[in-house]
N, C-alpha and C. Protein backbone atom coordinates (compact mmCIF):
# COMPACT_ATOMS: atom_id res chain seq x y z
N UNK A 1 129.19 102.68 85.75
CA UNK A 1 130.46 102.47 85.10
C UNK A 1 131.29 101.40 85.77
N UNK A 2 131.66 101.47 86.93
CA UNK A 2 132.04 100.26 88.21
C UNK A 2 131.24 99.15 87.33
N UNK A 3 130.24 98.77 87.80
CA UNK A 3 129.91 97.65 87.40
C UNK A 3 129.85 97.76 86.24
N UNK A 4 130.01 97.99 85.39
CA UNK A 4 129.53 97.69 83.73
C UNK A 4 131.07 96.93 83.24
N UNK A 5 132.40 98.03 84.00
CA UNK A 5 133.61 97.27 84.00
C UNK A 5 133.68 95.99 84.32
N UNK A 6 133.37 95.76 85.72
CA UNK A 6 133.75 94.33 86.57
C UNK A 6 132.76 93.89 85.40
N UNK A 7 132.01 93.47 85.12
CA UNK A 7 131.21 92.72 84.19
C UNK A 7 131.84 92.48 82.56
N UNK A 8 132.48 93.49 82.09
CA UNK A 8 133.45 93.47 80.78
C UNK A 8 134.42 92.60 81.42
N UNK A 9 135.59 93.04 82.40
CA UNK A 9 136.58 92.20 83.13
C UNK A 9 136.13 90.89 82.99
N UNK A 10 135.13 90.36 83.51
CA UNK A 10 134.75 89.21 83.34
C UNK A 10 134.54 88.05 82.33
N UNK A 11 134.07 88.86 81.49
CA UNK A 11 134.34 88.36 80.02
C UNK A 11 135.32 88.28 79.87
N UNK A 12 136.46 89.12 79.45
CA UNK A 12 137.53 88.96 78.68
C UNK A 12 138.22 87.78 79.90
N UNK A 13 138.55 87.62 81.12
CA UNK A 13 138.48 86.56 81.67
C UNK A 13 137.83 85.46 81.26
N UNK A 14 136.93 85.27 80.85
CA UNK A 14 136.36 83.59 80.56
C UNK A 14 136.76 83.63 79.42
N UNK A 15 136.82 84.71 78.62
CA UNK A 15 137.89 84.03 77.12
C UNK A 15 139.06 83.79 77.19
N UNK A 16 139.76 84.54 78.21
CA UNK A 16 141.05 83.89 78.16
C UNK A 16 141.51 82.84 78.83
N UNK A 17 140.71 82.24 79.76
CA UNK A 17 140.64 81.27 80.77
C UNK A 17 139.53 80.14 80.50
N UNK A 18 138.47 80.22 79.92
CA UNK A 18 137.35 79.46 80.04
C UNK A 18 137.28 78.54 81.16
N UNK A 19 137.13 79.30 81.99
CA UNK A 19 137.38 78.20 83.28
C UNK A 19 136.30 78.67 84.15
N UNK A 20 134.97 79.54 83.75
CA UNK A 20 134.51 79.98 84.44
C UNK A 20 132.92 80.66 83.44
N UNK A 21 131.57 80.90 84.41
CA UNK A 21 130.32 81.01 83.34
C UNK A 21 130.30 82.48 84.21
N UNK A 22 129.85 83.87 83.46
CA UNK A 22 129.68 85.08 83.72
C UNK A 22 128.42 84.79 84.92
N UNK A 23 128.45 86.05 85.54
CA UNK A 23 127.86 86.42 86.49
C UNK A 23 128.16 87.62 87.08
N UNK A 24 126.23 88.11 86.46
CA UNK A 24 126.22 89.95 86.66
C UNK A 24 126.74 90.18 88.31
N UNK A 25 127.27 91.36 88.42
CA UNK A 25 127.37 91.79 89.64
C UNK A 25 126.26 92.42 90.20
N UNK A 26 126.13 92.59 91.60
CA UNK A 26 125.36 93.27 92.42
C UNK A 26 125.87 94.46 92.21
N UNK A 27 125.55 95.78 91.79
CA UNK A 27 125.55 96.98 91.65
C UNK A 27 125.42 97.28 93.02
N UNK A 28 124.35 97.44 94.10
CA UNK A 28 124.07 97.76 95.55
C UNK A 28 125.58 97.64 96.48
N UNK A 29 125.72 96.51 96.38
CA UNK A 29 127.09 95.86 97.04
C UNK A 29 128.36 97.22 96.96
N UNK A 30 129.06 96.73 95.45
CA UNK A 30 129.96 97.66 95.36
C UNK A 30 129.93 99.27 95.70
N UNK A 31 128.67 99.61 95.25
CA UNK A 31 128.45 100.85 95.47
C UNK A 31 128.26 101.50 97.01
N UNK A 32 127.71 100.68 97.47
CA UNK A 32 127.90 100.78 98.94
C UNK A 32 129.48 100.68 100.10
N UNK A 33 130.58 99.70 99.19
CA UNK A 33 131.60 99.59 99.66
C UNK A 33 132.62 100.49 99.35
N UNK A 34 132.32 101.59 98.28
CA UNK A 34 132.85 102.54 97.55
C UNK A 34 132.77 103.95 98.37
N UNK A 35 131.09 103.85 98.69
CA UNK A 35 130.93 105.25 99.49
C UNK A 35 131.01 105.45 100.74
N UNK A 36 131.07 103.98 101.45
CA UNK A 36 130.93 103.99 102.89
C UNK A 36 132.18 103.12 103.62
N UNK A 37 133.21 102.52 103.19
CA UNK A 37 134.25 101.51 103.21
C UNK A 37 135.30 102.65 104.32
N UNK A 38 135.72 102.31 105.34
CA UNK A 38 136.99 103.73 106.31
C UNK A 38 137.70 103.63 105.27
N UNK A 39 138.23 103.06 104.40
CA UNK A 39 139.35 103.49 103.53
C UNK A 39 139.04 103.84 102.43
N UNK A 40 137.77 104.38 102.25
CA UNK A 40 137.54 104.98 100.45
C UNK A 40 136.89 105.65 101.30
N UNK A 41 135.02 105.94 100.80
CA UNK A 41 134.66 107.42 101.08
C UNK A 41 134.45 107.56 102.45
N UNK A 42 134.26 106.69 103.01
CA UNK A 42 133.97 106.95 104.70
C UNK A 42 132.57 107.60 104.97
N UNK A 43 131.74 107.25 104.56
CA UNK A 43 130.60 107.74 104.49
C UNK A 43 130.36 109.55 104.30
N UNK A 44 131.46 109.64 103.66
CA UNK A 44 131.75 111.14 103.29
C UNK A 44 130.30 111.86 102.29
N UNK A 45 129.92 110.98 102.27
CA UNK A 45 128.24 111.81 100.85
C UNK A 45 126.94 111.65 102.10
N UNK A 46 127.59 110.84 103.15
CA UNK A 46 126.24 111.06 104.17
C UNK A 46 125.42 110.39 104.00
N UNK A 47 123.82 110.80 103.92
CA UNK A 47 122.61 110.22 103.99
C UNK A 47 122.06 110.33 102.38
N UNK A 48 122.71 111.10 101.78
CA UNK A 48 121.96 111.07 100.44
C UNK A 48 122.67 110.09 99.57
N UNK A 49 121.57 109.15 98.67
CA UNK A 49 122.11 108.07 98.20
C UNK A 49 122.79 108.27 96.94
N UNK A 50 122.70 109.49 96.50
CA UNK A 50 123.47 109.88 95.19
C UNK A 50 125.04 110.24 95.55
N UNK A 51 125.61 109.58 94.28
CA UNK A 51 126.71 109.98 93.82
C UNK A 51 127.99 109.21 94.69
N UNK A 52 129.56 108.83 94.17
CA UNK A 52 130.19 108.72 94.74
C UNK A 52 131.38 109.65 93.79
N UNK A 53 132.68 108.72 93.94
CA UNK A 53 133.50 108.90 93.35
C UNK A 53 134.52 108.03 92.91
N UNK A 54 135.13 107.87 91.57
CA UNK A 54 135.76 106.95 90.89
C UNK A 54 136.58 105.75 91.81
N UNK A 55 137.67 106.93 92.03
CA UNK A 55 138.51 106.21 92.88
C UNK A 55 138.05 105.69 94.23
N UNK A 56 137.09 106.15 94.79
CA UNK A 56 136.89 105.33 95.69
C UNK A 56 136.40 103.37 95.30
N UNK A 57 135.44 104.21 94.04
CA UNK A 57 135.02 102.68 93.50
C UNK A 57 136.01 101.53 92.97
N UNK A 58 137.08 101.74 92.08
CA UNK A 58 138.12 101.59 92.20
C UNK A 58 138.53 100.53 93.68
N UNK A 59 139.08 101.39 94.58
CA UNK A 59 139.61 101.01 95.63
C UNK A 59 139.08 99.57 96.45
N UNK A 60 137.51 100.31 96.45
CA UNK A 60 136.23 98.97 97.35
C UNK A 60 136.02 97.53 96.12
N UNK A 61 136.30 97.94 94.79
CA UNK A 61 136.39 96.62 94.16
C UNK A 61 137.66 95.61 94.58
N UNK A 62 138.69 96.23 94.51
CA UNK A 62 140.10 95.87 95.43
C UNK A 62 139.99 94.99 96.84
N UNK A 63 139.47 96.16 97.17
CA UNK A 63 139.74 95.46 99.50
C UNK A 63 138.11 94.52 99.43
N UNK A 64 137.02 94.81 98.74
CA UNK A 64 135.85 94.05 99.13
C UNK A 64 135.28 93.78 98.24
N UNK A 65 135.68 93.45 96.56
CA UNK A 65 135.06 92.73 96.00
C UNK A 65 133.70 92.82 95.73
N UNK A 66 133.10 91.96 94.70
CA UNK A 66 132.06 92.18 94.26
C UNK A 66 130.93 91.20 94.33
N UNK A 67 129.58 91.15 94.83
CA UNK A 67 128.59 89.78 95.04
C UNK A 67 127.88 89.77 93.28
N UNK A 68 127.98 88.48 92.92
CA UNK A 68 127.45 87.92 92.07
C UNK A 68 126.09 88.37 92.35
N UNK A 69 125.20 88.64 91.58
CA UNK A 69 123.85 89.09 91.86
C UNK A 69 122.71 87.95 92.15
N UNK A 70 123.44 86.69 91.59
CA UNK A 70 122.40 85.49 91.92
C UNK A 70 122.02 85.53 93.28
N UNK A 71 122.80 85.34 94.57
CA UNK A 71 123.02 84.93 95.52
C UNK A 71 121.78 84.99 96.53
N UNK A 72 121.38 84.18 97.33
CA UNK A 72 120.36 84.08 97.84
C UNK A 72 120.26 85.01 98.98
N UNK A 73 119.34 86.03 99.24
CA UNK A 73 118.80 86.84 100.34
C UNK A 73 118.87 88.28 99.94
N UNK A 74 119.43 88.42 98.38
CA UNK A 74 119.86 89.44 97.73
C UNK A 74 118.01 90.29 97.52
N UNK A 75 117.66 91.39 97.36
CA UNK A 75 116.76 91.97 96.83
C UNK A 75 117.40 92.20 95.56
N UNK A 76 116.10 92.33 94.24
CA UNK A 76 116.47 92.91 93.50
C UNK A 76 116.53 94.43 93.27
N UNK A 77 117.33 94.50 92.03
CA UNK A 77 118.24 95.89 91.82
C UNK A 77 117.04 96.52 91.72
N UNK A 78 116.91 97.19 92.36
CA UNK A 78 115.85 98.85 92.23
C UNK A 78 116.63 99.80 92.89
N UNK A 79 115.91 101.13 92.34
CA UNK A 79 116.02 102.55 92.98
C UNK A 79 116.36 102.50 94.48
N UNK A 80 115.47 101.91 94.83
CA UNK A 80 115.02 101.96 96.80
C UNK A 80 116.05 100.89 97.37
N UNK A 81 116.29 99.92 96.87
CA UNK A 81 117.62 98.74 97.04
C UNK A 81 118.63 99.75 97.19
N UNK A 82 119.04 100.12 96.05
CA UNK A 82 120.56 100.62 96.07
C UNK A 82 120.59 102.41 96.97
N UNK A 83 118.99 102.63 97.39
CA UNK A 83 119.41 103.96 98.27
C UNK A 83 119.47 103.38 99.58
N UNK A 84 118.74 102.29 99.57
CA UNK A 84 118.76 101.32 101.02
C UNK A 84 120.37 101.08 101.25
N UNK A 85 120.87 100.49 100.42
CA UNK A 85 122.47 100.17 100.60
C UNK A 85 123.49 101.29 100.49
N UNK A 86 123.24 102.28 100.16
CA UNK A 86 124.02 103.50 100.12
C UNK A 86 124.58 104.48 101.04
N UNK A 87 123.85 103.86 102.10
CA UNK A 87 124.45 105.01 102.83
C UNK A 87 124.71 104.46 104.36
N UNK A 88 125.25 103.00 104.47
CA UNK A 88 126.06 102.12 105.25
C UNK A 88 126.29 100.88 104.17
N UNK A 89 127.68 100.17 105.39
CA UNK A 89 129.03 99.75 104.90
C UNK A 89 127.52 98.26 104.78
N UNK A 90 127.48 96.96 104.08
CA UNK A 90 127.16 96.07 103.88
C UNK A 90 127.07 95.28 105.22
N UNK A 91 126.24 93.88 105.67
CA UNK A 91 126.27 93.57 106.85
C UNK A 91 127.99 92.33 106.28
N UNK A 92 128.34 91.91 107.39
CA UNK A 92 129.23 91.28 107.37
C UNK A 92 129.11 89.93 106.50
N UNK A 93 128.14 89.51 106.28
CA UNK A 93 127.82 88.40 105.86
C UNK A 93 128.04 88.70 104.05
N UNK A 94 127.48 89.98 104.02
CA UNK A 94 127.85 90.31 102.21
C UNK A 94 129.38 90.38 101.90
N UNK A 95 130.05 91.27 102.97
CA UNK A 95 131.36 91.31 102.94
C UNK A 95 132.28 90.29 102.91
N UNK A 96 132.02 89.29 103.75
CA UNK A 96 132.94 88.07 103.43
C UNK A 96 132.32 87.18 102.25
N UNK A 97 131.46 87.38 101.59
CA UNK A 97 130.65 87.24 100.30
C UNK A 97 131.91 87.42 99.16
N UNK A 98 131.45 89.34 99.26
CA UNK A 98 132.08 89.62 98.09
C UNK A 98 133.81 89.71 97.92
N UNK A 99 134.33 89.33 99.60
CA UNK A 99 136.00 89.06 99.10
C UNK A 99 136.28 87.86 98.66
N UNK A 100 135.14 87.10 98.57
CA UNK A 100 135.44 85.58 97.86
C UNK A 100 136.39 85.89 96.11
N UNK A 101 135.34 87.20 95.53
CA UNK A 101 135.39 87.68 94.32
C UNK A 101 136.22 89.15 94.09
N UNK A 102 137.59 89.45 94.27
CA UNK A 102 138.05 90.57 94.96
C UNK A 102 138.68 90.94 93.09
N UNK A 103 138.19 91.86 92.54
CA UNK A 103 139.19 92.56 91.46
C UNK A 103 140.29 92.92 91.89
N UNK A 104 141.54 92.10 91.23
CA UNK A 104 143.00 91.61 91.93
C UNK A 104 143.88 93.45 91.65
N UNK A 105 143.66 94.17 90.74
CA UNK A 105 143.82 95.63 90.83
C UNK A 105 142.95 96.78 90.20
N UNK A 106 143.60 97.87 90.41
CA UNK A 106 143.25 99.01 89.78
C UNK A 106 144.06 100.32 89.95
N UNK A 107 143.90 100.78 88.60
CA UNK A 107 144.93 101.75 88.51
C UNK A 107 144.13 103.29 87.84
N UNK A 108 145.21 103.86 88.15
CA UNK A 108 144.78 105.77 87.48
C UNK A 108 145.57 105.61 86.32
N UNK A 109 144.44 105.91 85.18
CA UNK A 109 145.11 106.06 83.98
C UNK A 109 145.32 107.84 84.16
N UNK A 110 146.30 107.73 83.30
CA UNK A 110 147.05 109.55 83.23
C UNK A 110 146.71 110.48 81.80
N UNK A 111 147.03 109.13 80.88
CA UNK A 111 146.92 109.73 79.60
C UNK A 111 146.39 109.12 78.53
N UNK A 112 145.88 109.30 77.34
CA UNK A 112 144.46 108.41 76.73
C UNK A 112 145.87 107.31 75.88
N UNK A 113 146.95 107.47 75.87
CA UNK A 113 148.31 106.10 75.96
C UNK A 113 147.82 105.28 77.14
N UNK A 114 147.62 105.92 78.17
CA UNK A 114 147.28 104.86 79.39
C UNK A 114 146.16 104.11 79.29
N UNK A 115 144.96 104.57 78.68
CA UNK A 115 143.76 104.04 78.52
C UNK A 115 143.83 102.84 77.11
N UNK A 116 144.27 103.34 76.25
CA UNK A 116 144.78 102.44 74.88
C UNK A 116 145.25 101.26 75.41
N UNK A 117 146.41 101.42 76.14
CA UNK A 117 147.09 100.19 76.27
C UNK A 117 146.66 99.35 77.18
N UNK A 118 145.79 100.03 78.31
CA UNK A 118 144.76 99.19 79.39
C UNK A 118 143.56 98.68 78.12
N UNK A 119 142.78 99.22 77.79
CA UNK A 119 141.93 98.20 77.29
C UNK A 119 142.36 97.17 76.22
N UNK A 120 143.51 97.65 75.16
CA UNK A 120 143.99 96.60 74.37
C UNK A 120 144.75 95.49 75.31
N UNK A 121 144.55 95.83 76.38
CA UNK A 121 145.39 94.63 77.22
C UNK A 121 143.92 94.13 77.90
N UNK A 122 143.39 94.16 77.56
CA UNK A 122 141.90 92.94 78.41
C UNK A 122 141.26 94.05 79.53
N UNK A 123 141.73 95.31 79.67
CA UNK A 123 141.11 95.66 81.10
C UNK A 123 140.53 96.62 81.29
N UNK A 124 138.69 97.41 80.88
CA UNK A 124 138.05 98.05 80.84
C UNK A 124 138.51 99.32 81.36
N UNK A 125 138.59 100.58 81.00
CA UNK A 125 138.79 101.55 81.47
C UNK A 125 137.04 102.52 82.31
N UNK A 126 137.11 102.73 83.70
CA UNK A 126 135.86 103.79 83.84
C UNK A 126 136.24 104.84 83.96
N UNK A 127 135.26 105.72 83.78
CA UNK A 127 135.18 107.36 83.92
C UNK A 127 134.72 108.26 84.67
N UNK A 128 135.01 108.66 85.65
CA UNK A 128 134.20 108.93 86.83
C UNK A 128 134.19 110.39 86.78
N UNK A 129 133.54 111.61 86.39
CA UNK A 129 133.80 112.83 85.99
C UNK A 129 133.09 114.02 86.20
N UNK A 130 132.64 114.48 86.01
CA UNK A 130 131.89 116.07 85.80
C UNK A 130 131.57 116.66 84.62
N UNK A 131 132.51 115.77 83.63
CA UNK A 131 132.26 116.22 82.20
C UNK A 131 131.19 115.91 81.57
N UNK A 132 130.22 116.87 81.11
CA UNK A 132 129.39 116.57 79.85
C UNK A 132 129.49 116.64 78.95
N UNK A 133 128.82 116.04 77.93
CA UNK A 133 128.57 115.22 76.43
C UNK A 133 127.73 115.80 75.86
N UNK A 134 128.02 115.90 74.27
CA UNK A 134 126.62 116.43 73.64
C UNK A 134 125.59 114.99 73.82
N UNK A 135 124.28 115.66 73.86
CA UNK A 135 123.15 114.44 73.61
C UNK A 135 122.79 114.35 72.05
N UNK A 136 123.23 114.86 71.49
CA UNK A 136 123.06 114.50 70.17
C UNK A 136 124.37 114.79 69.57
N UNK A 137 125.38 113.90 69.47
CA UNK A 137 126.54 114.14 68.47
C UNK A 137 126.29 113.90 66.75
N UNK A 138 127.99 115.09 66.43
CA UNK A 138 127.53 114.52 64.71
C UNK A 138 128.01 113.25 64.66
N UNK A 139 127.96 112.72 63.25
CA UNK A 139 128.55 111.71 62.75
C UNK A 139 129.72 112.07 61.92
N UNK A 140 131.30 111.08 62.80
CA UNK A 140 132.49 111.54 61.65
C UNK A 140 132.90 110.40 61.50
N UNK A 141 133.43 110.07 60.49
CA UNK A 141 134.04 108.53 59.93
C UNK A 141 133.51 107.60 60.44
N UNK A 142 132.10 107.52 59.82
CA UNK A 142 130.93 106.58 60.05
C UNK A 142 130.64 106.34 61.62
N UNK A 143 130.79 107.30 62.71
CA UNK A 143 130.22 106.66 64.05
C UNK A 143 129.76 108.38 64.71
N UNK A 144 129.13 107.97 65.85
CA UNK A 144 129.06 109.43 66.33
C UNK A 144 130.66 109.70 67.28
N UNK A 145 130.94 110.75 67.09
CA UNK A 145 131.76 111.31 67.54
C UNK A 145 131.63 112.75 68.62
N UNK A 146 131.51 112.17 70.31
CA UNK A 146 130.80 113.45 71.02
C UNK A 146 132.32 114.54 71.51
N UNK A 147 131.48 114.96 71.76
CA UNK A 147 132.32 116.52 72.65
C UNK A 147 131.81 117.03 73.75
N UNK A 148 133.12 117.42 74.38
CA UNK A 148 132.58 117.99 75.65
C UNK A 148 131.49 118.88 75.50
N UNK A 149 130.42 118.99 76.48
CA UNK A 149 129.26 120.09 76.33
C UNK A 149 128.61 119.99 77.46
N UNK A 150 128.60 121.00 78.45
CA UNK A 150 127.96 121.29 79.63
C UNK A 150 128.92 120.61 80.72
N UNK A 151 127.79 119.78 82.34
CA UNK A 151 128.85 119.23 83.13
C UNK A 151 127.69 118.77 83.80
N UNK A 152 128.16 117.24 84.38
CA UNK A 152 127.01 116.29 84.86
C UNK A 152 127.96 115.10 85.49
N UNK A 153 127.59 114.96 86.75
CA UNK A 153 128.53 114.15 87.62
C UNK A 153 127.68 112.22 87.20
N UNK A 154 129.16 111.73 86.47
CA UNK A 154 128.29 110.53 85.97
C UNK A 154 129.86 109.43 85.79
N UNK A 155 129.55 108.26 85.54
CA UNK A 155 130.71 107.12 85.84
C UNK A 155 129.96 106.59 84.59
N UNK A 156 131.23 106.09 83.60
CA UNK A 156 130.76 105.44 82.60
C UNK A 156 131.74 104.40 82.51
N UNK A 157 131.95 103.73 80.95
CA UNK A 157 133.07 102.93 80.52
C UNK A 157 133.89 103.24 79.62
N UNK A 158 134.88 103.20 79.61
CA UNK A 158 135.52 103.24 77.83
C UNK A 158 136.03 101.64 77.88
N UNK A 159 135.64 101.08 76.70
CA UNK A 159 135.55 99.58 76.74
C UNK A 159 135.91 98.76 75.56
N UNK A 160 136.33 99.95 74.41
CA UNK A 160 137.02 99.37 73.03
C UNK A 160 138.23 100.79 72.53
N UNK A 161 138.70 100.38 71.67
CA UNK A 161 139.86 101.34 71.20
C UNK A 161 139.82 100.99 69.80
N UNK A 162 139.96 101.95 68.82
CA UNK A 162 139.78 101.81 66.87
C UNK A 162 141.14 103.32 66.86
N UNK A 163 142.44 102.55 66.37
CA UNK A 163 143.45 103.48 66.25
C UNK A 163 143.61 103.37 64.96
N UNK A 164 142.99 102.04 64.35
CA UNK A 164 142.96 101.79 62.50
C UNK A 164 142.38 102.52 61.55
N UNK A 165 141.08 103.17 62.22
CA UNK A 165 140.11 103.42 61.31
C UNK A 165 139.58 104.85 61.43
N UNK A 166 139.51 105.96 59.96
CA UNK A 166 139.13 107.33 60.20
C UNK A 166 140.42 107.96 60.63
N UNK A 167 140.29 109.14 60.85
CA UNK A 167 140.92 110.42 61.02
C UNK A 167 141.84 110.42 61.86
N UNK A 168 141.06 110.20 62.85
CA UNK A 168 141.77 109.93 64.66
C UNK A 168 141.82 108.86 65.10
N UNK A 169 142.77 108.40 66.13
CA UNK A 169 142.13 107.03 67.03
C UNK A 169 140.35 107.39 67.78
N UNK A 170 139.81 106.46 68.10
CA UNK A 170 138.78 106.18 68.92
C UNK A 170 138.58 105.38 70.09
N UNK A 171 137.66 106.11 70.62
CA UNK A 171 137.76 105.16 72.24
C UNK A 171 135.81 105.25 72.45
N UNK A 172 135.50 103.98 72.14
CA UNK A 172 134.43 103.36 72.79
C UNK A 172 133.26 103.93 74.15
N UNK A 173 133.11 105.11 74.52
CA UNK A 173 132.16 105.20 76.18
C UNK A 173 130.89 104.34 75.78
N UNK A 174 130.71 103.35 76.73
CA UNK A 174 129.34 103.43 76.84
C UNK A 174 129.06 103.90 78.03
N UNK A 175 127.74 104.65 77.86
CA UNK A 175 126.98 105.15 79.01
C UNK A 175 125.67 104.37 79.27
N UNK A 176 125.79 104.68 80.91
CA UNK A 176 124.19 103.81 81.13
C UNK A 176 122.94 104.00 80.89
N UNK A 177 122.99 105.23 79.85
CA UNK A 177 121.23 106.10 80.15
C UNK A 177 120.69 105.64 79.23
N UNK A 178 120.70 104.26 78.56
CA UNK A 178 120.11 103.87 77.67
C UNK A 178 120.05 104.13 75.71
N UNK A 179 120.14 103.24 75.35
CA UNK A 179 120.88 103.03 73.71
C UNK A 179 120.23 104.18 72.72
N UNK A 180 119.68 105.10 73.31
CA UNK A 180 119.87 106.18 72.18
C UNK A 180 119.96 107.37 72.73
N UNK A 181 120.50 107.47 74.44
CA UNK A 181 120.46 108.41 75.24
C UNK A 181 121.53 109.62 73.93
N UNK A 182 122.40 108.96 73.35
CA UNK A 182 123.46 110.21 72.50
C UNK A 182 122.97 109.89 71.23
N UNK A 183 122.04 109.42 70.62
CA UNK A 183 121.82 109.92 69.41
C UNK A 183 122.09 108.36 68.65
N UNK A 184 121.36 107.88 67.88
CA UNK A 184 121.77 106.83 66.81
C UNK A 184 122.83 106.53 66.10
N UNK A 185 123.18 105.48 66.24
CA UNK A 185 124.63 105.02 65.51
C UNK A 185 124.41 104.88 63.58
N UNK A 186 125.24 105.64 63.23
CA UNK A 186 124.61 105.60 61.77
C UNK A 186 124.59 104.27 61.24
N UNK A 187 125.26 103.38 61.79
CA UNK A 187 125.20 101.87 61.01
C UNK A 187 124.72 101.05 61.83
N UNK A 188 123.31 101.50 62.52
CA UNK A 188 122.30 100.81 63.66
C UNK A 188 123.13 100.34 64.31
C-alpha cells in the first residue's frame, strides 16, 4: 500500500508539474525504513520479516524517502530481497539515496470527509489495518461493493472517490493480491 501510494503521488505530480518521467519505487528500501528507522518501529517486529505498521510507513517516507528502483547495486524485488532488508535500518549509502526523494508529508485521516478530500486533492490515501474483506463481493450500482468479513493484517490504497454515481459515495481500494483476488468487475 506504501508503495503503490508513493507511485500514484507520483503521477498526479508529473501531471501537474510535467517536469519530471515516473519511477517505480524500491519497495525493500521503504519498508525497511518503516520497520527499523529509531523514530518509527525501531526494530520493534524483530527478526521476522513480516508485517509493519501504517504509521510507521507513513513517517520513514517523510525522514528517509524513497529509492527509485532503477538505481545501480539495487537487487531485484523478490521475497528473499525484501526479508533480507527487513529486519535492519538500510546501509548509509541507500539512505542518503533515498532523502534525495523525501515525500514532503503525511497525515492521519480521521474520517472518510478526510479521505474524500485527500484524494480529490491529488494525494493517495493507504490503509494499514486488520480489517477483512469479502473475497467475493456482490455487485451494487454496477461495481463490486465489499464488506467487512473476517480480519487479516494487510496495507492497501484507496486511490479514487465516485460521490456522483449510485446510491452511496465510493472509494476506490486497490489491493495487492492480484486483479481478481475480490472477484470480477462487472464491466471487465
Amino acid at each position: 500500500g506504501a508503495k503503490q501510494a508513493v507511485d500514484y503521488l507520483q503521477c498526479v505530480d508529473i501531471i501537474r508539474t510535467g517536469e519530471r518521467e515516473f519511477k517505480p519505487i524500491y519497495e525493500p528500501y521503504h519498508y525497511a525504513t518503516g520497520r527499523n528507522a529509531p523514530e518509527c518501529g525501531r526494530g520493534r517486529m524483530g527478526r521476522d520479516p513480516s508485517g509493519s505498521i501504517g504509521s510507521w510507513q507513513a513517517l520513514a517516507l517523510t525522514l528517509y524517502g524513497v529509492l527509485p528502483d532503477d538505481l545501480p547495486g539495487l537487487d531485484p524485488y523478490s521475497q528473499q530481497v525484501i526479508s533480507k532488508w527487513a529486519i535492519r535500518m538500510p546501509a548509509q549509502q541507500w539512505i542518503d539515496q533515498g532523502r534525495k526523494h523525501l515525500v514532503k508529508s503525511a497525515a492521519l485521516m480521521r474520517t472518510p470527509e478526510d479521505v474524500r478530500d485527500a484524494i480529490c486533492n491529488g494525494s493517495p490515501v493507504t490503509i494499514a489495518s486488520d480489517v477483512g474483506f469479502s473475497m467475493r463481493p456482490p455487485v451494487k450500482d454496477g461495481r463490486l461493493v465489499n464488506s467487512r468479513r473476517g480480519s487479516w493484517a494487510h496495507q492497501m490504497i484507496c486511490c479514487s472517490y465516485d460521490g456522483a454515481t449510485g446510491s452511496q459515495p465510493y472509494y476506490y481500494i486497490l489491493n495487492s493480491w492480484g486483479e481478481d483476488a475480490h472477484g470480477t468487475p462487472p464491466d471487465d
